[in-house]
Every structure is written in C-alpha cells, then in structure tokens.
N, C-alpha and C. Protein backbone atom coordinates (compact mmCIF):
# COMPACT_ATOMS: atom_id res chain seq x y z
N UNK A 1 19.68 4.07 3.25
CA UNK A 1 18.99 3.10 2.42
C UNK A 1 17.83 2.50 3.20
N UNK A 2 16.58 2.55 2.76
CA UNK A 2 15.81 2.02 3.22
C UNK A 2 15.40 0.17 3.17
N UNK A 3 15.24 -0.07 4.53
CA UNK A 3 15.00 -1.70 4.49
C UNK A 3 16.34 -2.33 5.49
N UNK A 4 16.15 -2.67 6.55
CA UNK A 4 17.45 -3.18 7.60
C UNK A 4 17.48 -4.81 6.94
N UNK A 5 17.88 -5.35 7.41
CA UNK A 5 18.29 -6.91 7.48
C UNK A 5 17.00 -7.74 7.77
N UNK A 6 16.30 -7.66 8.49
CA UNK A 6 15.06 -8.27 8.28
C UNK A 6 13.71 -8.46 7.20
N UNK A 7 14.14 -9.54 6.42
CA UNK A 7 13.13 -9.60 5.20
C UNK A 7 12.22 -10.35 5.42
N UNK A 8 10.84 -9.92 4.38
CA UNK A 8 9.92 -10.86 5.17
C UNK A 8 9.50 -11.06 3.55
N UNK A 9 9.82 -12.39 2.63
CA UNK A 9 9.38 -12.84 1.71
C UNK A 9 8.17 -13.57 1.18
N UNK A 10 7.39 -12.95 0.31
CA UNK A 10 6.38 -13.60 0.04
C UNK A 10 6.33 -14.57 -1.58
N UNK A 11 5.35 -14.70 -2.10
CA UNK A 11 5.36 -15.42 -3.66
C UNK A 11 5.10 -15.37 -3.99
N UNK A 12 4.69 -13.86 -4.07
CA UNK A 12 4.51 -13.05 -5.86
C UNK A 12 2.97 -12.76 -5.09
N UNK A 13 2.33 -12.53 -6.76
CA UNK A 13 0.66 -12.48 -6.50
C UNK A 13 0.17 -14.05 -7.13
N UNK A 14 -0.54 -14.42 -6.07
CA UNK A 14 -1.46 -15.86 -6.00
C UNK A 14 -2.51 -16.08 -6.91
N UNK A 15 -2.76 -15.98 -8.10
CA UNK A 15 -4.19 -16.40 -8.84
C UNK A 15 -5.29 -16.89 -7.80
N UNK A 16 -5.54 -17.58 -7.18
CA UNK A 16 -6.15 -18.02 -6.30
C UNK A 16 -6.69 -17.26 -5.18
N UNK A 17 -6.25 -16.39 -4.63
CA UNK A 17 -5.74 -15.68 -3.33
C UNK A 17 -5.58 -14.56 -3.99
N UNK A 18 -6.39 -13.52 -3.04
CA UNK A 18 -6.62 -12.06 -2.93
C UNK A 18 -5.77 -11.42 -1.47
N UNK A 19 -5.63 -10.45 -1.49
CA UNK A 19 -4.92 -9.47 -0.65
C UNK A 19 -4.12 -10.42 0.26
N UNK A 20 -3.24 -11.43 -0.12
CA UNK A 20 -2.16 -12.17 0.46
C UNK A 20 -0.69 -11.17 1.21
N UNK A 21 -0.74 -11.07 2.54
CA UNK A 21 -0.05 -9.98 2.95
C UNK A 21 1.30 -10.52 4.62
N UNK A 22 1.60 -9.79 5.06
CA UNK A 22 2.75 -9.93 5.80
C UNK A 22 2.08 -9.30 7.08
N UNK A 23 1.66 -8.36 7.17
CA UNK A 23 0.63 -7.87 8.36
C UNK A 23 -0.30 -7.43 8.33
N UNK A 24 -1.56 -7.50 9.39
CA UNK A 24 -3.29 -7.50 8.70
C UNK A 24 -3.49 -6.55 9.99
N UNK A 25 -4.06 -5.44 9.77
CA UNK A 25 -5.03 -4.51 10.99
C UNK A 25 -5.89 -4.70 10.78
N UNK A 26 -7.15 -5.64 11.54
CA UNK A 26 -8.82 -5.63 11.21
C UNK A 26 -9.11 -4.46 12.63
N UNK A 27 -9.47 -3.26 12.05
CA UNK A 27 -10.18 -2.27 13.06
C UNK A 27 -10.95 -2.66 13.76
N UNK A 28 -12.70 -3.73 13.12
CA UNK A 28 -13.37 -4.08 14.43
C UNK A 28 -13.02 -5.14 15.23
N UNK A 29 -11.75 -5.52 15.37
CA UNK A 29 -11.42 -6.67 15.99
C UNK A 29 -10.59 -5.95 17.69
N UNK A 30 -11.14 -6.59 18.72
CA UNK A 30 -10.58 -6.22 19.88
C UNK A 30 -8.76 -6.24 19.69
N UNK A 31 -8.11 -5.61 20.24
CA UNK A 31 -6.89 -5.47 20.10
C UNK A 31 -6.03 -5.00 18.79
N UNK A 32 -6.78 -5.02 17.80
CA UNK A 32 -6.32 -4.81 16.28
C UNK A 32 -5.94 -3.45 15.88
N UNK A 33 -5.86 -2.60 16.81
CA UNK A 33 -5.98 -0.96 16.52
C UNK A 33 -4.01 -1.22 16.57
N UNK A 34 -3.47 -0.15 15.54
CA UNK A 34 -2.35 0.07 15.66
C UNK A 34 -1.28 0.99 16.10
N UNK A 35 -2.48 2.35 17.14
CA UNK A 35 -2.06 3.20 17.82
C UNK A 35 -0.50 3.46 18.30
N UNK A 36 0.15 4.57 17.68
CA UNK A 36 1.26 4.31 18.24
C UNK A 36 2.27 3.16 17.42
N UNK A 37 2.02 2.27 16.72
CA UNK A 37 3.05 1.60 16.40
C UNK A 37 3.98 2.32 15.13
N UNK A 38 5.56 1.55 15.28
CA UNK A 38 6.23 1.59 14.14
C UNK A 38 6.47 0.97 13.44
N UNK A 39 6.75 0.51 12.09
CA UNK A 39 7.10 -0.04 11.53
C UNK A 39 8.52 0.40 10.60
N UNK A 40 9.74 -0.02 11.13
CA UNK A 40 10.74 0.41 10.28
C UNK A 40 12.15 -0.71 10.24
N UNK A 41 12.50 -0.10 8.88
CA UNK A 41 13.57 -1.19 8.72
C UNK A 41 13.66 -2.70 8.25
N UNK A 42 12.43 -3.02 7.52
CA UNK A 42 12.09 -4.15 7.60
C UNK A 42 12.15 -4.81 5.68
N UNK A 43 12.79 -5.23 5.06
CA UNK A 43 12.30 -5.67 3.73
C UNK A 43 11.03 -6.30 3.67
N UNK A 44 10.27 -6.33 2.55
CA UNK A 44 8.61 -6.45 2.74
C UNK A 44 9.14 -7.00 1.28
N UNK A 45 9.02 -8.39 0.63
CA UNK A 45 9.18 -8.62 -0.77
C UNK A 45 8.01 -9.83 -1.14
N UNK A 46 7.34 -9.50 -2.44
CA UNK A 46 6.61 -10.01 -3.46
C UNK A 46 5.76 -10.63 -2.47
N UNK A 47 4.97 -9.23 -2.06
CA UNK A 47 3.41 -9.75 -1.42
C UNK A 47 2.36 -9.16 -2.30
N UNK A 48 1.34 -9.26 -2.25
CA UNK A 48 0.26 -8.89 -2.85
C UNK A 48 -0.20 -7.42 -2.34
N UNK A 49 -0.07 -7.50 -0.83
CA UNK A 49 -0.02 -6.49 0.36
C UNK A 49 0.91 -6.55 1.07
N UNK A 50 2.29 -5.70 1.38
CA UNK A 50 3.21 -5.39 2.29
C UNK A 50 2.37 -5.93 3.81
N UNK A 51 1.74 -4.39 4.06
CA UNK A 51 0.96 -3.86 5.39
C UNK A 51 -0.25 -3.20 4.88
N UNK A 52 -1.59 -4.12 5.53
CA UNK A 52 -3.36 -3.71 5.20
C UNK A 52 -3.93 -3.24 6.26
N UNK A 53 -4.13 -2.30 6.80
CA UNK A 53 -5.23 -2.25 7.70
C UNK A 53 -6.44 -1.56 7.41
N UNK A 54 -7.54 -2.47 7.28
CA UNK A 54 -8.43 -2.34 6.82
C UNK A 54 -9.23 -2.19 7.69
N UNK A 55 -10.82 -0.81 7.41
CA UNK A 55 -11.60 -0.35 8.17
C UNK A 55 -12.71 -1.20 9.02
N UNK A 56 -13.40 -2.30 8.02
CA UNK A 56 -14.47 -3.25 8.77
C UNK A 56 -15.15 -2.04 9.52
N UNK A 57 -15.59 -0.92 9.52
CA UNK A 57 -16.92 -0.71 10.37
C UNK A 57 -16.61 -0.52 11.73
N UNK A 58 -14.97 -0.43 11.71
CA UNK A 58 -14.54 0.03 13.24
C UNK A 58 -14.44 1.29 13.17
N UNK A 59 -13.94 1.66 14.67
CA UNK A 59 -13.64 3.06 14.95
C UNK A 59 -12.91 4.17 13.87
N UNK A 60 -12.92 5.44 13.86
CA UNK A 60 -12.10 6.58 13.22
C UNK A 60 -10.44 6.67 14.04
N UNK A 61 -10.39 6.02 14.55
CA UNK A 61 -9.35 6.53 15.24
C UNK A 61 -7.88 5.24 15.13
N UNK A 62 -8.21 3.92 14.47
CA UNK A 62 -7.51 2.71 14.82
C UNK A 62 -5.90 2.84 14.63
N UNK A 63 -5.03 3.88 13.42
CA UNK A 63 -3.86 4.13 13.36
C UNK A 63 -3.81 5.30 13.85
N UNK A 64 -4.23 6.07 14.58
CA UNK A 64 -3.58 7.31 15.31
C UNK A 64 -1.69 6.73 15.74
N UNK A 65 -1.32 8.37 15.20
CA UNK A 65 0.06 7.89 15.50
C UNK A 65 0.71 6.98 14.70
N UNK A 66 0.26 6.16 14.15
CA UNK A 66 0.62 4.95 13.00
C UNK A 66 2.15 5.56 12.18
N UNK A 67 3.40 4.91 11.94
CA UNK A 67 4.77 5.54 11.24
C UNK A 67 5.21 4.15 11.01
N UNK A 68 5.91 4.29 9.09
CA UNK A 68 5.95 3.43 8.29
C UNK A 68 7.15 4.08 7.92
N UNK A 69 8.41 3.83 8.69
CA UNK A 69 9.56 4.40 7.69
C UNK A 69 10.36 3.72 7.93
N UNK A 70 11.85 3.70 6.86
CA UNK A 70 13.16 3.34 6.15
C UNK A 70 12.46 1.66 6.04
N UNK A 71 11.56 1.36 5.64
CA UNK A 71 11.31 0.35 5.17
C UNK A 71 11.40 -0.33 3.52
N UNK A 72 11.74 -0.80 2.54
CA UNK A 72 11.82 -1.54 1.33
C UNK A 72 11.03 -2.09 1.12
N UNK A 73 10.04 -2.27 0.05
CA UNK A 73 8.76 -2.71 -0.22
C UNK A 73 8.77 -3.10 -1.65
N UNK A 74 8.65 -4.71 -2.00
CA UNK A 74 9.50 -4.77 -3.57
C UNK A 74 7.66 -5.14 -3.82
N UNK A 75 6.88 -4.77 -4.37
CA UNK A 75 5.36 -4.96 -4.83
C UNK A 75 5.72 -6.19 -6.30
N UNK A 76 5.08 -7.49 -6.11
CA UNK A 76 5.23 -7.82 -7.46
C UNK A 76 4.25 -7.59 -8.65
N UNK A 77 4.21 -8.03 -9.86
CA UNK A 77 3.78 -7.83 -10.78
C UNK A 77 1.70 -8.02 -10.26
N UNK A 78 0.93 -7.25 -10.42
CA UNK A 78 -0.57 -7.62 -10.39
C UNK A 78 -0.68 -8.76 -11.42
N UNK A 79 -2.02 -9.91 -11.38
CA UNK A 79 -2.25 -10.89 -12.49
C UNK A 79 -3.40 -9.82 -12.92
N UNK A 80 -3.95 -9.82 -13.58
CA UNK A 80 -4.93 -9.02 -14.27
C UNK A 80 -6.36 -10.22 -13.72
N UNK A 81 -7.53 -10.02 -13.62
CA UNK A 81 -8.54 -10.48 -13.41
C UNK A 81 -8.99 -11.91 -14.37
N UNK A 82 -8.76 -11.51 -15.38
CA UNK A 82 -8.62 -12.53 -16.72
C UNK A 82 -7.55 -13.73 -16.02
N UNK A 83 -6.58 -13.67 -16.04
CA UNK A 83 -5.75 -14.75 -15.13
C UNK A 83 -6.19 -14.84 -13.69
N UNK A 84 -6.48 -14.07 -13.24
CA UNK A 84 -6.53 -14.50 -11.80
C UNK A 84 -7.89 -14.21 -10.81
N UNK A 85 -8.84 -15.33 -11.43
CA UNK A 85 -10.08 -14.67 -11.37
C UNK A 85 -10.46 -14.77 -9.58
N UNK A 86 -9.92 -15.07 -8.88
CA UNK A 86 -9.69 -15.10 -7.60
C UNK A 86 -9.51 -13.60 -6.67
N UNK A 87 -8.61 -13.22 -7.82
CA UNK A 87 -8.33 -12.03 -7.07
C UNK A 87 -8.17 -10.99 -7.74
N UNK A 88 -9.65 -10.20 -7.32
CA UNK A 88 -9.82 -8.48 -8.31
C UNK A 88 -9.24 -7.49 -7.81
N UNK A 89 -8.62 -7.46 -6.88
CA UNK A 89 -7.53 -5.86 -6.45
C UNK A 89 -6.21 -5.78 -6.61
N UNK A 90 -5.84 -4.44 -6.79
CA UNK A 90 -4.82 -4.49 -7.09
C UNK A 90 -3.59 -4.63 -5.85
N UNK A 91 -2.39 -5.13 -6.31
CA UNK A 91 -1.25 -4.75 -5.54
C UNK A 91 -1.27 -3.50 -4.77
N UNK A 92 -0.69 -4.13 -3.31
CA UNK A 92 -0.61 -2.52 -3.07
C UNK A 92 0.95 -2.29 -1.70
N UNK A 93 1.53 -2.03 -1.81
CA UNK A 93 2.50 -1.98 -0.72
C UNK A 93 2.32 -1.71 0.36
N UNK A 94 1.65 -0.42 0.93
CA UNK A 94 0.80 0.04 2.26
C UNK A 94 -0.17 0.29 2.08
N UNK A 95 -1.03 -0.19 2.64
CA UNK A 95 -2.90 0.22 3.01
C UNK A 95 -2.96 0.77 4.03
N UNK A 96 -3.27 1.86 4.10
CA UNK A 96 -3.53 2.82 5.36
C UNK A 96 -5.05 2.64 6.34
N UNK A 97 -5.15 2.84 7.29
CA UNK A 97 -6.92 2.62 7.40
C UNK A 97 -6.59 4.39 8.29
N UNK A 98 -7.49 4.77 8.70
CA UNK A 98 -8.46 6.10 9.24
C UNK A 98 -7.59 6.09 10.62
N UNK A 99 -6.72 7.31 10.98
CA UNK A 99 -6.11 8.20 12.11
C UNK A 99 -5.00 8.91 11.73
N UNK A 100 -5.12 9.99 12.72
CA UNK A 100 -4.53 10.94 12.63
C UNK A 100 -3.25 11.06 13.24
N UNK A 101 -2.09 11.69 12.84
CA UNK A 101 -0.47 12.27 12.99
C UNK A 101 -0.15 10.78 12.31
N UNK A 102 -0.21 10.18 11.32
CA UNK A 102 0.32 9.08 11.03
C UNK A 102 1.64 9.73 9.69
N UNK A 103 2.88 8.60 9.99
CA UNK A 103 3.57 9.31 9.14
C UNK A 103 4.21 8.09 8.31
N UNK A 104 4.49 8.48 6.77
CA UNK A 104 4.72 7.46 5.68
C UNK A 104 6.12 8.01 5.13
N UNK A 105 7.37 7.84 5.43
CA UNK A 105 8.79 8.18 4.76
C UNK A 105 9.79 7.93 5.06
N UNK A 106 10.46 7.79 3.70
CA UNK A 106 11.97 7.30 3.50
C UNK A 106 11.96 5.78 3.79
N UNK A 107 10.86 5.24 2.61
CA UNK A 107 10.70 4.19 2.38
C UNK A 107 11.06 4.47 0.60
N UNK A 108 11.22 3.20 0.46
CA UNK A 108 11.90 2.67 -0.97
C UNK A 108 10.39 1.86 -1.65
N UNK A 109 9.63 2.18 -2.36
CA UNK A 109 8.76 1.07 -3.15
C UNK A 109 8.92 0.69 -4.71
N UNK A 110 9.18 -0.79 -4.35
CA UNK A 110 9.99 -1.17 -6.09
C UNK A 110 8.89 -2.07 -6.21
N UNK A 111 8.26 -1.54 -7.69
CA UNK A 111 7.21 -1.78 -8.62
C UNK A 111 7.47 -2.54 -9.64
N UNK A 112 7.08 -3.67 -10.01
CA UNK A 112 7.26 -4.22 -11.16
C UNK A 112 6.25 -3.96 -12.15
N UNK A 113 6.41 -3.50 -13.09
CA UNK A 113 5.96 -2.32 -13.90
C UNK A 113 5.47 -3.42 -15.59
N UNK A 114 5.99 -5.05 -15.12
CA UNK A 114 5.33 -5.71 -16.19
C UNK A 114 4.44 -6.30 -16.53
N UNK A 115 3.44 -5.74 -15.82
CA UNK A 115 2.28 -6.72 -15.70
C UNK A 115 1.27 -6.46 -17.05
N UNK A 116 0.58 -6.92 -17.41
CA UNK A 116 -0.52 -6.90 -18.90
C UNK A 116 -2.32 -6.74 -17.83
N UNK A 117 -2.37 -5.87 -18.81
CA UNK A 117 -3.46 -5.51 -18.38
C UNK A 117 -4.75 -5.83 -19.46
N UNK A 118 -5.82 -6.69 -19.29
CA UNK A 118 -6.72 -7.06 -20.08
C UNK A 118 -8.07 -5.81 -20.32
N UNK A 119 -7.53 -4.93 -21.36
CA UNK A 119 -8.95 -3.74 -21.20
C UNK A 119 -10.21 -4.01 -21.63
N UNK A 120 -10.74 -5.32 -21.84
CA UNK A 120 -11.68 -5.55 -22.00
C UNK A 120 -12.78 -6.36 -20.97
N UNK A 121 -11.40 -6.10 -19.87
CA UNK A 121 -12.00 -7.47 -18.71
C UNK A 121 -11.40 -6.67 -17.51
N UNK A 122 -9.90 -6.22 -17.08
CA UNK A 122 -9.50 -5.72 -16.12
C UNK A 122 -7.84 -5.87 -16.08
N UNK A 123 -7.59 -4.68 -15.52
CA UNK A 123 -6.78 -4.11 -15.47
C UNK A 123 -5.29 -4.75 -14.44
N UNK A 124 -4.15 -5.09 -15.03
CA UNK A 124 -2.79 -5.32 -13.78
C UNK A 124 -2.78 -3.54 -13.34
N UNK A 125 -2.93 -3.99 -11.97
CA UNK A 125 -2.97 -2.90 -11.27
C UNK A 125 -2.11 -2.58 -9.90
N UNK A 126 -1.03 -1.74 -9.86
CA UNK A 126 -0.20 -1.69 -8.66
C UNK A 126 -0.36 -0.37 -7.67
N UNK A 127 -0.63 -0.47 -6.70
CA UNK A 127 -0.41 1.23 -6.33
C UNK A 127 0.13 0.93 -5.09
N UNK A 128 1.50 2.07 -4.74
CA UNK A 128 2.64 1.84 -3.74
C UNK A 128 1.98 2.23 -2.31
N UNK A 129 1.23 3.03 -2.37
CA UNK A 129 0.51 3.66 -1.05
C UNK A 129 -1.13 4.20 -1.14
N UNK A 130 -2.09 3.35 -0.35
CA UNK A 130 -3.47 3.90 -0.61
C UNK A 130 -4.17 4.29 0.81
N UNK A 131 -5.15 5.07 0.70
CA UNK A 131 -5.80 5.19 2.14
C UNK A 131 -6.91 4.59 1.74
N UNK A 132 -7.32 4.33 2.87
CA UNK A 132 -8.99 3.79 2.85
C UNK A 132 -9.62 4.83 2.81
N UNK A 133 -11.00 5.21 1.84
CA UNK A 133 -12.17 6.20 1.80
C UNK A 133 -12.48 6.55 3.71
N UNK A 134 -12.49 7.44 4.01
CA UNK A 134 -13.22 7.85 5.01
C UNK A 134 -13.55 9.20 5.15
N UNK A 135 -13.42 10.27 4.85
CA UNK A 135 -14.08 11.48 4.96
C UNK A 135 -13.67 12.58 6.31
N UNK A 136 -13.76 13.68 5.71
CA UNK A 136 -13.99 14.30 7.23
C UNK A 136 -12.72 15.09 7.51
N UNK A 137 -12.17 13.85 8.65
CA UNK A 137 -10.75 14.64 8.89
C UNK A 137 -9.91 13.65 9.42
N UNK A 138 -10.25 12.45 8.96
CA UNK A 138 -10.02 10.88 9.63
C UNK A 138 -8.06 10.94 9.52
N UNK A 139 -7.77 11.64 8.41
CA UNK A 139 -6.73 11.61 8.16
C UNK A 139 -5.56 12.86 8.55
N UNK A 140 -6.00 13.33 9.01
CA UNK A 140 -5.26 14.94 10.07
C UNK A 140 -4.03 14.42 9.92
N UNK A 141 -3.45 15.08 9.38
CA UNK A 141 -1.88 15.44 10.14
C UNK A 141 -1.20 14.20 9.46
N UNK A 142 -2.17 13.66 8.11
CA UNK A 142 -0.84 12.61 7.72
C UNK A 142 0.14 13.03 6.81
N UNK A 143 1.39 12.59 6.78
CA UNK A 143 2.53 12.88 6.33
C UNK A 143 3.35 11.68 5.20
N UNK A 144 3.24 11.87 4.07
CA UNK A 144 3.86 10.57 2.93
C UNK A 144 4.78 12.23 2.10
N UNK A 145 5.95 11.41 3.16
CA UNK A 145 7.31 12.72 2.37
C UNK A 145 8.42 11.73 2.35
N UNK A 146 9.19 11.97 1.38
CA UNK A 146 10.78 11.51 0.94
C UNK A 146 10.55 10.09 1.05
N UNK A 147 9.78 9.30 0.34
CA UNK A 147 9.63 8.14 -0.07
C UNK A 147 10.31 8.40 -2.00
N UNK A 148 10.31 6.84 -2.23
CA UNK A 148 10.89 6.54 -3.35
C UNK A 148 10.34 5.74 -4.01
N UNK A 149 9.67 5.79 -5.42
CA UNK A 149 9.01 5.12 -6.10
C UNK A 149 9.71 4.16 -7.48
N UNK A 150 10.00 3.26 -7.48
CA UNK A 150 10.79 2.90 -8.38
C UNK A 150 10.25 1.65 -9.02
N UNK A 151 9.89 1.80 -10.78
CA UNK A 151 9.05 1.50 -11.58
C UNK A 151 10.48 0.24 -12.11
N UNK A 152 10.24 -0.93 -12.03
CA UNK A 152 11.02 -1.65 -13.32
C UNK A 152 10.49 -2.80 -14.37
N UNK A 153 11.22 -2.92 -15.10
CA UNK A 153 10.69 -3.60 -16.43
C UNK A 153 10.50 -2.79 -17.36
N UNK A 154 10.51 -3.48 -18.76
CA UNK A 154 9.46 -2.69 -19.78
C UNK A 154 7.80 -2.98 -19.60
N UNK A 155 7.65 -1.98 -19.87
CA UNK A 155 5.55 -1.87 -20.16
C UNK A 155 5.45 -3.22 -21.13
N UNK A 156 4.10 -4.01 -21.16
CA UNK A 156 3.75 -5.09 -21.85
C UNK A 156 2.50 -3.96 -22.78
N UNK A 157 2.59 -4.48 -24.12
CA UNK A 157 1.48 -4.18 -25.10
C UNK A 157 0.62 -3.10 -24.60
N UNK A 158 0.09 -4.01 -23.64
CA UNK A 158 -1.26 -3.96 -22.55
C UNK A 158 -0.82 -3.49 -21.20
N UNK A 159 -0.40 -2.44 -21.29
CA UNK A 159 0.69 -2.10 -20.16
C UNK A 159 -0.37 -2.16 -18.53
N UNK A 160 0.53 -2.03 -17.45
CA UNK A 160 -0.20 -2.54 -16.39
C UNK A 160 -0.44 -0.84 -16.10
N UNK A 161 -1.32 -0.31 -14.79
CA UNK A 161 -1.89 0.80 -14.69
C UNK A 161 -0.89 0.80 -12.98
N UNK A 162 -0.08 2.05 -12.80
CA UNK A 162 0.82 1.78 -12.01
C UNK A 162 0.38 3.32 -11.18
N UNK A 163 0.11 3.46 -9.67
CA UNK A 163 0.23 4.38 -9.04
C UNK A 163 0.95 4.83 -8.02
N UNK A 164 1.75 5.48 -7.81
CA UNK A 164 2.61 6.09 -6.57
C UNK A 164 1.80 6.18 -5.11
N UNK A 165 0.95 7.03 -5.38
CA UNK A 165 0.04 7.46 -3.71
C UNK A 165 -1.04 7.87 -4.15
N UNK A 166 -1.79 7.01 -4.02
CA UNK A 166 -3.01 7.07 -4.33
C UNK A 166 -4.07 7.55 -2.48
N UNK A 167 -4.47 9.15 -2.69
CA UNK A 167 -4.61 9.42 -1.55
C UNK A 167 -6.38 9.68 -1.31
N UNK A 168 -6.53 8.72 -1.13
CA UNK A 168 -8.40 8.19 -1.09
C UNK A 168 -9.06 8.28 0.08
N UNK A 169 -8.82 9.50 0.80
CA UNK A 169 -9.05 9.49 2.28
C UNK A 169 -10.52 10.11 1.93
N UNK A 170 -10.52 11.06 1.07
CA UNK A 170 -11.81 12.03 0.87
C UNK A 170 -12.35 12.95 1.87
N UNK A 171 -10.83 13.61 2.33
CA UNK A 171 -10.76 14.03 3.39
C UNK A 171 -10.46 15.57 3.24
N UNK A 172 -11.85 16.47 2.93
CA UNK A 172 -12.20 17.71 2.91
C UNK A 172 -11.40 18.68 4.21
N UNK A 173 -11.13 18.07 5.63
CA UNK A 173 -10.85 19.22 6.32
C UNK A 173 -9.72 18.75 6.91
N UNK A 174 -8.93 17.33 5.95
CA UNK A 174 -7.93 16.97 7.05
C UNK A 174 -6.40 18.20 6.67
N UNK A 175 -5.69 18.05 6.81
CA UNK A 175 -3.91 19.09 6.84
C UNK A 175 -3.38 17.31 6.31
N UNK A 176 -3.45 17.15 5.12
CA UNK A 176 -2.50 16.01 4.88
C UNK A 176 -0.99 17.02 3.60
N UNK A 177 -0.36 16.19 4.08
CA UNK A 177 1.35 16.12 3.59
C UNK A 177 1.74 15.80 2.33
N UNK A 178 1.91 16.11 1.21
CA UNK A 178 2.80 14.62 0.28
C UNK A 178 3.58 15.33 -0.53
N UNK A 179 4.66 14.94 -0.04
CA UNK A 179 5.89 16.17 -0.53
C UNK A 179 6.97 15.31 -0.14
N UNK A 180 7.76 15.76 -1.37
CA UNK A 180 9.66 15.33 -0.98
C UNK A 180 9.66 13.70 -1.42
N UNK A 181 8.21 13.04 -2.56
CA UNK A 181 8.71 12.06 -3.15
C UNK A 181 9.41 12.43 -4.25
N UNK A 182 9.61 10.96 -4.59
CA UNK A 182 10.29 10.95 -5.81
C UNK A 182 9.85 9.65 -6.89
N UNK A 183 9.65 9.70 -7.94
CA UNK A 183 9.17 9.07 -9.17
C UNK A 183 9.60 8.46 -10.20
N UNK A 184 10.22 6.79 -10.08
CA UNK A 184 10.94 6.98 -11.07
C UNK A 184 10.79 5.31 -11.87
C-alpha cells in the first residue's frame, strides 16, 4: 500500500492562493537542485501541489536521479477560475522539472473527480503527474510505472477535466517509460 504513517495535510484548494504545496524545487536557486533525492512513504493530502519543482531558467540537469515512490497523494477538488480568480492552474499531485534516470512508482493518486468546470470562463482542472516543457532529452531515462490513479465522486453537470500523466517534456530523443499504470 502506498503512503507510510507520515501525513502531511493541507486545505483543500485556496481561492486566494495558487500552487499552495508541501515541497517547492526552485532550480535557479543555489542549493534547490534535487539530485539524487527520494521521496517515499509519505501521505501528501488536499494540497493544491503534493511536490513542484519548477524550472525558473535554471539548469537541465536539477532532478537527475529524482524517485517518487510508495507515496499516497489525495489531490483535492480544482476551484474553476470563475470562483477562484486567484488561482488559474490546475491541481496537480507531482510536478516534475528537467533530469534524467528519474523514477515515478507505486504511488497511489486519489482524485476528486467533483469539481465544476465553467466552459465559458475555465476549466476545474486536476492532473496526477506533469513534466515541465523542456525539449531535447531533458527527460532520459524517466520511468512513471505501476502507479494508481483513482478518480472519486460523481462528475458535476460541468464536469471537471481530469488527467492521469500528463507527459509535457516535449522530449523528441529522450527513452521515457509509462507503463504498468492503472486507471480508475
């Protein structure tokens, strides 16, 4: 079962407050690179962002090695833009930023699947796993296998726009992985 005894609770998504999260990688920041680290075992509940590490104009290389597993990740509901004019992105459980052998599995991501989505203004939007755009081959050797995607609630009217792995590397020559999820 993915997720040990250590939970790290958040409060929902903030109207006010954009990408409200539990741990932040800023790449151009001295020391901020996450080379080598793990992250496992950990409950991650009703953040906006689990884990972000975001590019800023730093190096290609800041998660080399980077591994995200048997972790629990409960994503809450997105506010749609119309409610929450504070904050235009969507939910997201892991944000990946740019390096290579990084590995994503046998994590659990529970989606709340009720959010209303305004199509005339913007969209409740959740996605369990994203990379940051970078190109090339920034993403070599990454691996998102035997993770678990798990959708709950009923859909609203205006149903919310819900993604599993959204893999946005734009990465023409990298060897990336994504196999042995599951969808449900």
């Amino acid at each position: 079962t993915a997720g040990g005894t250590a939970t790290i609770q958040g409060p929902g998504d903030l109207p006010g407050v954009a990408l409200e999260n539990a741990l932040f990688f800023n790449s151009n920041k001295p020391n901020s690179h996450c080379n080598n680290w793990t992250i496992s075992n950990i409950k991650f509940y009703d953040l906006d962002v689990a884990v972000i590490a975001d590019h800023n104009g730093g190096p290609v290389t800041p998660m080399k090695g980077f591994t995200f597993i048997n972790n629990e990740v409960r994503i809450p509901v997105d506010l749609n833009h119309t409610v929450a004019l504070a904050d235009n992105f969507q939910n997201l459980g892991l944000h990946l930023n740019y390096g290579k052998d990084q590995t994503v599995s046998g994590n659990n991501f529970i989606i709340d699947g009720t959010g209303t989505s305004d199509p005339g203004n913007a969209y409740s939007t959740t996605v369990a796993i994203q990379s940051a755009t970078g190109g090339g081959d920034a993403y070599d050797n990454l691996k998102i296998q035997n993770n678990q995607f798990h959708i709950t609630g009923m859909p609203a009217a205006q149903p919310a726009r819900i993604v599993g792995v959204w893999e946005n590397g734009n990465n023409q020559t990298a060897a990336i992985d994504i196999s042995g999820n599951t969808f449900v």
